[in-house]
Protein backbone atom coordinates (compact mmCIF):
# COMPACT_ATOMS: atom_id res chain seq x y z
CA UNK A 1 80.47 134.15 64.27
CA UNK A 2 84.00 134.86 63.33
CA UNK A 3 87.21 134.48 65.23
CA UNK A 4 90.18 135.90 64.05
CA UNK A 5 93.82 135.60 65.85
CA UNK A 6 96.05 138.21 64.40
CA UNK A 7 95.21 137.91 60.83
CA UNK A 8 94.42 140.59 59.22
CA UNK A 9 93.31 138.99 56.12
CA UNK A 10 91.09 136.34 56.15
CA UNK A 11 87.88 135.54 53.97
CA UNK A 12 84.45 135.52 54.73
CA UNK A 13 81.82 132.91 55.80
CA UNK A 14 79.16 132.59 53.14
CA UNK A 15 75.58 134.15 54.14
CA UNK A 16 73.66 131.18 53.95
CA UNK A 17 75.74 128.56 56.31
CA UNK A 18 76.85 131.98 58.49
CA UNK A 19 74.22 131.33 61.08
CA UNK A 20 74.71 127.39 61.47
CA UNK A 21 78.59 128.00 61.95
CA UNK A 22 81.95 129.62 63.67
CA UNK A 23 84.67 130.00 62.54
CA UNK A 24 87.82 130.34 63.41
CA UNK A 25 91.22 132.19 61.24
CA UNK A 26 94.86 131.46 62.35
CA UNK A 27 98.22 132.35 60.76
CA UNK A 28 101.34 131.70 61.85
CA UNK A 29 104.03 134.00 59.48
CA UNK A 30 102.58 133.47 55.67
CA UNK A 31 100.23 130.13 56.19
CA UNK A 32 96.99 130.57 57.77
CA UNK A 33 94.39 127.97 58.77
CA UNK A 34 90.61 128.31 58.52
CA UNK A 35 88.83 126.31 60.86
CA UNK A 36 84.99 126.08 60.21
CA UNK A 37 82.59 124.96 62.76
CA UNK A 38 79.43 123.50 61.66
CA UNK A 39 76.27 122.71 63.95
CA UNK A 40 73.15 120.98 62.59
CA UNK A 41 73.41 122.53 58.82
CA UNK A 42 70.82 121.43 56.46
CA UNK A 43 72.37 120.88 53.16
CA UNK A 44 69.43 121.16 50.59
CA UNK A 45 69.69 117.80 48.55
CA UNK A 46 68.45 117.94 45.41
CA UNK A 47 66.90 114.45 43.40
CA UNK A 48 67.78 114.64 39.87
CA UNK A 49 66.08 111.57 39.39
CA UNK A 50 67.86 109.39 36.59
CA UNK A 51 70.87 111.48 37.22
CA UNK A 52 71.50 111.18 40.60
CA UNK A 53 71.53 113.76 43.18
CA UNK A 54 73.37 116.59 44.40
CA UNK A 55 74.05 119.68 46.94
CA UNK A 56 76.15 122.52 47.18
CA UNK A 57 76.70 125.75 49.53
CA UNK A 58 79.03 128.45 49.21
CA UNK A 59 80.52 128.08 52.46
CA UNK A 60 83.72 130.32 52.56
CA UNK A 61 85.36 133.22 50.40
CA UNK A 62 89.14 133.66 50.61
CA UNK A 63 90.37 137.19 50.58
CA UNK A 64 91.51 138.90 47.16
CA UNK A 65 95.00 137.41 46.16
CA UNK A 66 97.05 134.18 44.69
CA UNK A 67 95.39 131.83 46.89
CA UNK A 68 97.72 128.27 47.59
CA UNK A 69 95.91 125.47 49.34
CA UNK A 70 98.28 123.67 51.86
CA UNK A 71 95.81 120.98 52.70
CA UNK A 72 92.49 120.52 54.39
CA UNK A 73 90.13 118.15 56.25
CA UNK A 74 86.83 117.56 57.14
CA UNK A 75 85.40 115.51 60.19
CA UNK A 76 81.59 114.76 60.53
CA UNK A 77 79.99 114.17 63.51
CA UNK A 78 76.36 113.60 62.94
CA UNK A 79 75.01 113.29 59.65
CA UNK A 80 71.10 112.96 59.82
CA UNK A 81 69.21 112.41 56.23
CA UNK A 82 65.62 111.60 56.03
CA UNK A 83 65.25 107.75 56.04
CA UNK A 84 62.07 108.03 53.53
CA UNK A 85 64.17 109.99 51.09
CA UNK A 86 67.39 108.11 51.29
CA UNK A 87 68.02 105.08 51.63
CA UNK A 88 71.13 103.39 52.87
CA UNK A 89 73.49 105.11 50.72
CA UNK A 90 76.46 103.87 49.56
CA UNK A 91 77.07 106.07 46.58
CA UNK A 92 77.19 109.76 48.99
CA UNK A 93 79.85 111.46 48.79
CA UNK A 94 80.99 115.36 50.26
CA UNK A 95 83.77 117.32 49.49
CA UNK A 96 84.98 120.43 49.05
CA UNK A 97 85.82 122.33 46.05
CA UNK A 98 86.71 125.90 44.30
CA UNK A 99 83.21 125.48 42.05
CA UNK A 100 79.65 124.23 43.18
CA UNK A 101 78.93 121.10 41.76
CA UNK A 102 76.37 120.82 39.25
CA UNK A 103 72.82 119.54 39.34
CA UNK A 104 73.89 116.92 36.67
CA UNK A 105 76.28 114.92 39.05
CA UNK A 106 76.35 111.94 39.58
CA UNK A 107 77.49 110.54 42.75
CA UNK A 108 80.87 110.69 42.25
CA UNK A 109 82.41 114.33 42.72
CA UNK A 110 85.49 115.19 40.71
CA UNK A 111 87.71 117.95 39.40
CA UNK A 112 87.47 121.28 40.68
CA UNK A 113 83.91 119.72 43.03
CA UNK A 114 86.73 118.28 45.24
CA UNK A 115 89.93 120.52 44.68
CA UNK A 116 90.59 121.83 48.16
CA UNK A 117 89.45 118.64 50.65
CA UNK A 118 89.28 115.65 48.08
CA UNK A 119 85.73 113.99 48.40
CA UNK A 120 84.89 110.64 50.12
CA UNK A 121 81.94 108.48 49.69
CA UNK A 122 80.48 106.15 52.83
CA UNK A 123 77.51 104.25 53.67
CA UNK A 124 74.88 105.96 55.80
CA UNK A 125 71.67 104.39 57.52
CA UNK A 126 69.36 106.70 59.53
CA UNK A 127 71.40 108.89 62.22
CA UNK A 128 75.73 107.99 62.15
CA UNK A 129 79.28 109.63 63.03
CA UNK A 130 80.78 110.02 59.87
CA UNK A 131 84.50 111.22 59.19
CA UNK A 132 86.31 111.80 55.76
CA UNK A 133 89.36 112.87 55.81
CA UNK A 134 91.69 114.57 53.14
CA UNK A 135 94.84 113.85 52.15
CA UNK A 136 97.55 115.25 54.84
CA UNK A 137 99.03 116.78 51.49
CA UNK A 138 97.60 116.80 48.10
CA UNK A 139 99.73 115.73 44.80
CA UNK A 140 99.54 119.10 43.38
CA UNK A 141 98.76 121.71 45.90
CA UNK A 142 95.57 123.87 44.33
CA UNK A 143 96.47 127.50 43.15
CA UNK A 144 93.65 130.25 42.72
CA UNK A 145 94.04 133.40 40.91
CA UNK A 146 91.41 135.55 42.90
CA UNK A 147 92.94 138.72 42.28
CA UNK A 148 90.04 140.00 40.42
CA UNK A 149 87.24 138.38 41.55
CA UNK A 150 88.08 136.72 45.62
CA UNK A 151 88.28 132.84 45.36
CA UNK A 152 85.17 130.64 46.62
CA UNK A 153 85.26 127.57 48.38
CA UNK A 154 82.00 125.30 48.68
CA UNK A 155 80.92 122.58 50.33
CA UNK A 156 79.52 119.54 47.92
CA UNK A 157 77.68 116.35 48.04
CA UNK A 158 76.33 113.87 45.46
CA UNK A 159 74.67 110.48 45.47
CA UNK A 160 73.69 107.81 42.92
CA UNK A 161 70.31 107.89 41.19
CA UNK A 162 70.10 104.34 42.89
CA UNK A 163 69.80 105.53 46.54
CA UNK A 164 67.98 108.84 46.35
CA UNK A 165 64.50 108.84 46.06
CA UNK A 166 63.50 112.58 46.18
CA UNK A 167 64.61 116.16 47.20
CA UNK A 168 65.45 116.39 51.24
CA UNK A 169 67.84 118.43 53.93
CA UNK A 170 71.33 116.70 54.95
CA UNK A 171 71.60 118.30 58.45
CA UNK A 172 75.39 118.70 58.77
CA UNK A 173 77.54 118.43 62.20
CA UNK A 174 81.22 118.90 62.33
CA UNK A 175 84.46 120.63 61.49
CA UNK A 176 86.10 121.38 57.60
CA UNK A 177 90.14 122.48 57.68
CA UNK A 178 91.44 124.44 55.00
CA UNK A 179 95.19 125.29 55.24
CA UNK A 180 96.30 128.33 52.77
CA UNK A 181 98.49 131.52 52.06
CA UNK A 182 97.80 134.48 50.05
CA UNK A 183 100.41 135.49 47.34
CA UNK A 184 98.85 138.84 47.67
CA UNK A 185 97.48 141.20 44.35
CA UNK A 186 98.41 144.16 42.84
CA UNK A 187 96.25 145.63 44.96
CA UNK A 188 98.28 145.34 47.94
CA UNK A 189 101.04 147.50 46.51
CA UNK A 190 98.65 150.71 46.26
């Protein structure tokens, strides 16, 4: 489900996560915040056994245009692996990025994995509140050229080969942030 309050362009929820979540478009002049809503997701975790472990979902698509990241956040709630799968893990880490990460990954996320809320790793036992936090503003604010093909935005997690022991669900509570403005395209001008 979709809220938007006067915007006229914001992006699209990916199909996947669309039923688990709301969300929620602001803008006030040229910025706009996307606030995403997520309720009991389950994040397909994927053991690459030596190689650690990974999961990805396209979770938003920003509307054609120059797309400038502002900032963004993310605040978990409930986090509930499988305590036969994974063990207390150290090494997990989410984030959010402009590219899914791949199924090579250690369980550090980096690079473009983590480019629009930076990714944070914390310990996790059976059932806990977990909350990771972005920078309030990044060193080099992330510019997207989706003039041609719209700008994606994922949601990404990795772990160690050390505390995964097979393929499981992450079921996902809480909220992700993403501050932006669109540039606009060529498009606009027709």
């Amino acid at each position: 489900m979709s809220t938007n309050h006067l915007n006229n362009s914001a992006g699209t929820i990916g199909a996947t996560i669309g039923a688990y979540c709301q969300v929620e478009e602001y803008v006030n002049g040229g910025s706009h915040r996307t606030v995403i809503n997520i309720e009991a997701y389950p994040l397909t975790h994927t053991d690459n056994t030596s190689s650690g472990a990974s999961g990805s979902i396209l979770l938003y698509t920003f509307p054609k245009g120059y797309i400038k990241t502002l900032g963004g956040c993310c605040k978990w709630t409930k986090i509930s692996p499988d305590g036969t799968l994974l063990t207390a893990i150290a090494a997990l880490e989410i984030g959010v990025g402009s590219t899914a990460v791949g199924t090579d990954t250690l369980n550090a996320l980096t690079g473009t994995t983590e480019d629009i809320v930076t990714g944070k790793g914390f310990t996790l036992s059976s059932v806990e509140a977990v909350t990771i936090t972005g920078p309030a503003t990044y060193t080099a604010m992330a510019v997207f050229d989706g003039t041609s093909t719209a700008q994606a935005v994922y949601l990404n997690e990795g772990a160690s080969a050390a505390t995964s022991t097979g393929d499981t669900t992450l079921p996902l509570t809480g909220q992700i942030v993403i501050d932006w403005m669109n540039y606009g395209y060529a498009g606009d001008l027709s």
